[in-house]
Protein backbone atom coordinates (compact mmCIF):
# COMPACT_ATOMS: atom_id res chain seq x y z
CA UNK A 1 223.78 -31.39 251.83
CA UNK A 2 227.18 -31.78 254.02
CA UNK A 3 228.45 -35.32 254.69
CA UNK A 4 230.03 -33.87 258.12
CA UNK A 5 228.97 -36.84 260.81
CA UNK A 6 225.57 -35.70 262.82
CA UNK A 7 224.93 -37.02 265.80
CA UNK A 8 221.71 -37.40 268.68
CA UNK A 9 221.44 -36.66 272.32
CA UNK A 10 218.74 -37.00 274.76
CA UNK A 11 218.88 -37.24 278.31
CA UNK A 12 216.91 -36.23 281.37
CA UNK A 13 218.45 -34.43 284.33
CA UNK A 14 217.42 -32.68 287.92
CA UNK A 15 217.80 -29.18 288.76
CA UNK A 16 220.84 -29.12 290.66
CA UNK A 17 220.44 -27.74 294.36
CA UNK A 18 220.93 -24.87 295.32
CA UNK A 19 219.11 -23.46 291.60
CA UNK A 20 215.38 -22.43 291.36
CA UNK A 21 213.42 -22.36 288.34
CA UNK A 22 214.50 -18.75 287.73
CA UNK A 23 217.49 -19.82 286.41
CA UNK A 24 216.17 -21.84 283.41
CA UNK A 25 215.26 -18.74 281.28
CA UNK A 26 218.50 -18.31 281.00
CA UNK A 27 219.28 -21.87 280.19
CA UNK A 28 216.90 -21.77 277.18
CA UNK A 29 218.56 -17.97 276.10
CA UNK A 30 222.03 -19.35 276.33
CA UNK A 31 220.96 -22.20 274.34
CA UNK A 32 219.41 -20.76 271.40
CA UNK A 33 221.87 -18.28 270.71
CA UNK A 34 224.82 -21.12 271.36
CA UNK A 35 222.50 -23.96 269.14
CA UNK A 36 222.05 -21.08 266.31
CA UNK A 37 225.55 -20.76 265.76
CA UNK A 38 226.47 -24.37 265.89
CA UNK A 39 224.20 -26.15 263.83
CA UNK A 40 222.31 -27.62 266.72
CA UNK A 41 218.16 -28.25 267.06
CA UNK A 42 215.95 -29.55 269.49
CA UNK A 43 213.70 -28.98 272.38
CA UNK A 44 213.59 -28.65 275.67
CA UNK A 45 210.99 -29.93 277.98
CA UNK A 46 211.30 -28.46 281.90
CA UNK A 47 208.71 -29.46 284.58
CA UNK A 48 209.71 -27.39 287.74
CA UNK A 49 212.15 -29.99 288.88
CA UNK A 50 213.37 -32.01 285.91
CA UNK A 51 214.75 -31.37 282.34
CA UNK A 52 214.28 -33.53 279.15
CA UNK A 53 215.90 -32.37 276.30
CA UNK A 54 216.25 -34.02 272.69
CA UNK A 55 219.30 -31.96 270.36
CA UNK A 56 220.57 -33.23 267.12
CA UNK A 57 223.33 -31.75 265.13
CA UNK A 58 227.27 -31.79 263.70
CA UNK A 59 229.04 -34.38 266.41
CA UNK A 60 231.83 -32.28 266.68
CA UNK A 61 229.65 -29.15 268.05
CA UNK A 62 227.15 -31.74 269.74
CA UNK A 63 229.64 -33.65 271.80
CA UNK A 64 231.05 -30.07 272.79
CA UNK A 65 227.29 -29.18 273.80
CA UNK A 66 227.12 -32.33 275.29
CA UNK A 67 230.21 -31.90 277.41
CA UNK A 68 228.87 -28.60 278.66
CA UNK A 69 225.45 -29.92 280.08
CA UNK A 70 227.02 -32.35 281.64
CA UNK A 71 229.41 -30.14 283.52
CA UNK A 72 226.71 -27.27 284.34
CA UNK A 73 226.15 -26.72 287.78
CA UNK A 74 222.30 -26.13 287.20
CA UNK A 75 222.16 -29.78 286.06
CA UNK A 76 222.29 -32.90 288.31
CA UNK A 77 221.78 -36.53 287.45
CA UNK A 78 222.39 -36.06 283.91
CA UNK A 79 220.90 -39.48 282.48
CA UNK A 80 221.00 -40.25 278.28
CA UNK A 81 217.76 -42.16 277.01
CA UNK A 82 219.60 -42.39 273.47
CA UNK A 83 222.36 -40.75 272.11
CA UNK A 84 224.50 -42.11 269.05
CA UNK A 85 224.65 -40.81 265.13
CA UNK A 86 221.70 -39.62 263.45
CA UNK A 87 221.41 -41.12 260.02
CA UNK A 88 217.65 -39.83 259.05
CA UNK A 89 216.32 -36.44 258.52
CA UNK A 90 216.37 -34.21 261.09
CA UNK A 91 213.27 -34.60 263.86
CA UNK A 92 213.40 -30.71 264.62
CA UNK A 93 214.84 -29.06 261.82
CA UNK A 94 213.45 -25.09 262.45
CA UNK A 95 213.93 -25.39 266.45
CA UNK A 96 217.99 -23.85 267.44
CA UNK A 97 215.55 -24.67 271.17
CA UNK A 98 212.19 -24.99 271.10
CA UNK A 99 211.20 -25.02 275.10
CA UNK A 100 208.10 -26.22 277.04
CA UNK A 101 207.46 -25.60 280.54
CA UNK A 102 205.19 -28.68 281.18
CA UNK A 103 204.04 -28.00 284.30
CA UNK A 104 203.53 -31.00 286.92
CA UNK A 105 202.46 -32.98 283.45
CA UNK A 106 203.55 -36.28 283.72
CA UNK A 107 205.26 -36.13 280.29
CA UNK A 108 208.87 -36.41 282.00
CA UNK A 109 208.02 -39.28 283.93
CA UNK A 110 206.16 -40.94 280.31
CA UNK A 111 209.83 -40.05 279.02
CA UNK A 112 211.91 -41.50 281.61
CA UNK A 113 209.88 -45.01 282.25
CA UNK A 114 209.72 -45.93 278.02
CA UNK A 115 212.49 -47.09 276.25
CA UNK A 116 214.73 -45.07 274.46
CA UNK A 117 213.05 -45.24 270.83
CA UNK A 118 209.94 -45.50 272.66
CA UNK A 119 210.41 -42.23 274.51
CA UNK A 120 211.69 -40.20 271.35
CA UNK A 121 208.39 -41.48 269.97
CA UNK A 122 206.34 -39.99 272.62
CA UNK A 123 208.12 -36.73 272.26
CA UNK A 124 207.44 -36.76 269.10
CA UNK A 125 203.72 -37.12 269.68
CA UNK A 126 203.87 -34.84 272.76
CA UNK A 127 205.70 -31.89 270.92
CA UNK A 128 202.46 -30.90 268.71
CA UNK A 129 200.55 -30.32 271.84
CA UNK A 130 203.10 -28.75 273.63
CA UNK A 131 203.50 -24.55 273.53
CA UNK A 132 207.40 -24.51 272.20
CA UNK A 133 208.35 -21.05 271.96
């Protein structure tokens, strides 16, 4: 196992205006192939309006990833619920981007209102009855 530093991110964000949900396929494309090559897991949750992503990873390639959401134009209101080193295992170890499209579910919202172990918690729970493809 490589002791290179590995680090957490996970945020919520808006769909920017001026973007429709057409755009996220590509999102989720760009990802995986970008995640793949960098180390970098996680999943993606997208309810017409609003993102919620968890990604975990090698800081270096994380905080690069990181850097890039928050400067895409598709994004608005980008908004960490917890982001710092991860010292454990790995919470999504197969997924370069698992994805959801959760409908008007009111997992987001669930997200957004707990507190920030709280909320990784509920994804956690929320991701075996999600369809992550």
């Amino acid at each position: 196992m490589s002791n290179e530093a590995r680090s957490l991110f996970f945020y919520h964000s808006t769909l920017a205006d001026g973007h429709d949900a057409s755009c996220v396929g590509a999102i989720v494309r760009t990802a995986r192939a970008f995640n793949a090559s960098h180390g970098i897991t996680g999943v993606l949750l997208f309810d017409g309006e609003r993102f919620c992503q968890y990604i975990e990873g090698p800081s270096p390639a994380l905080d690069a990833l990181v850097d890039r959401i928050c400067e895409d134009p598709r994004h608005q209101n980008v908004t960490p619920l917890l982001q710092g080193p991860l010292s454990a295992a790995r919470r999504y170890p197969d997924w370069s981007m698992a994805f959801s499209d959760v409908g008007k579910d009111s997992i987001i919202d669930r997200l957004i209102a707990a507190e920030s172990l709280r909320a990784l918690e509920l994804l956690q729970q929320a991701h075996l009855t999600l369809d992550v493809g």
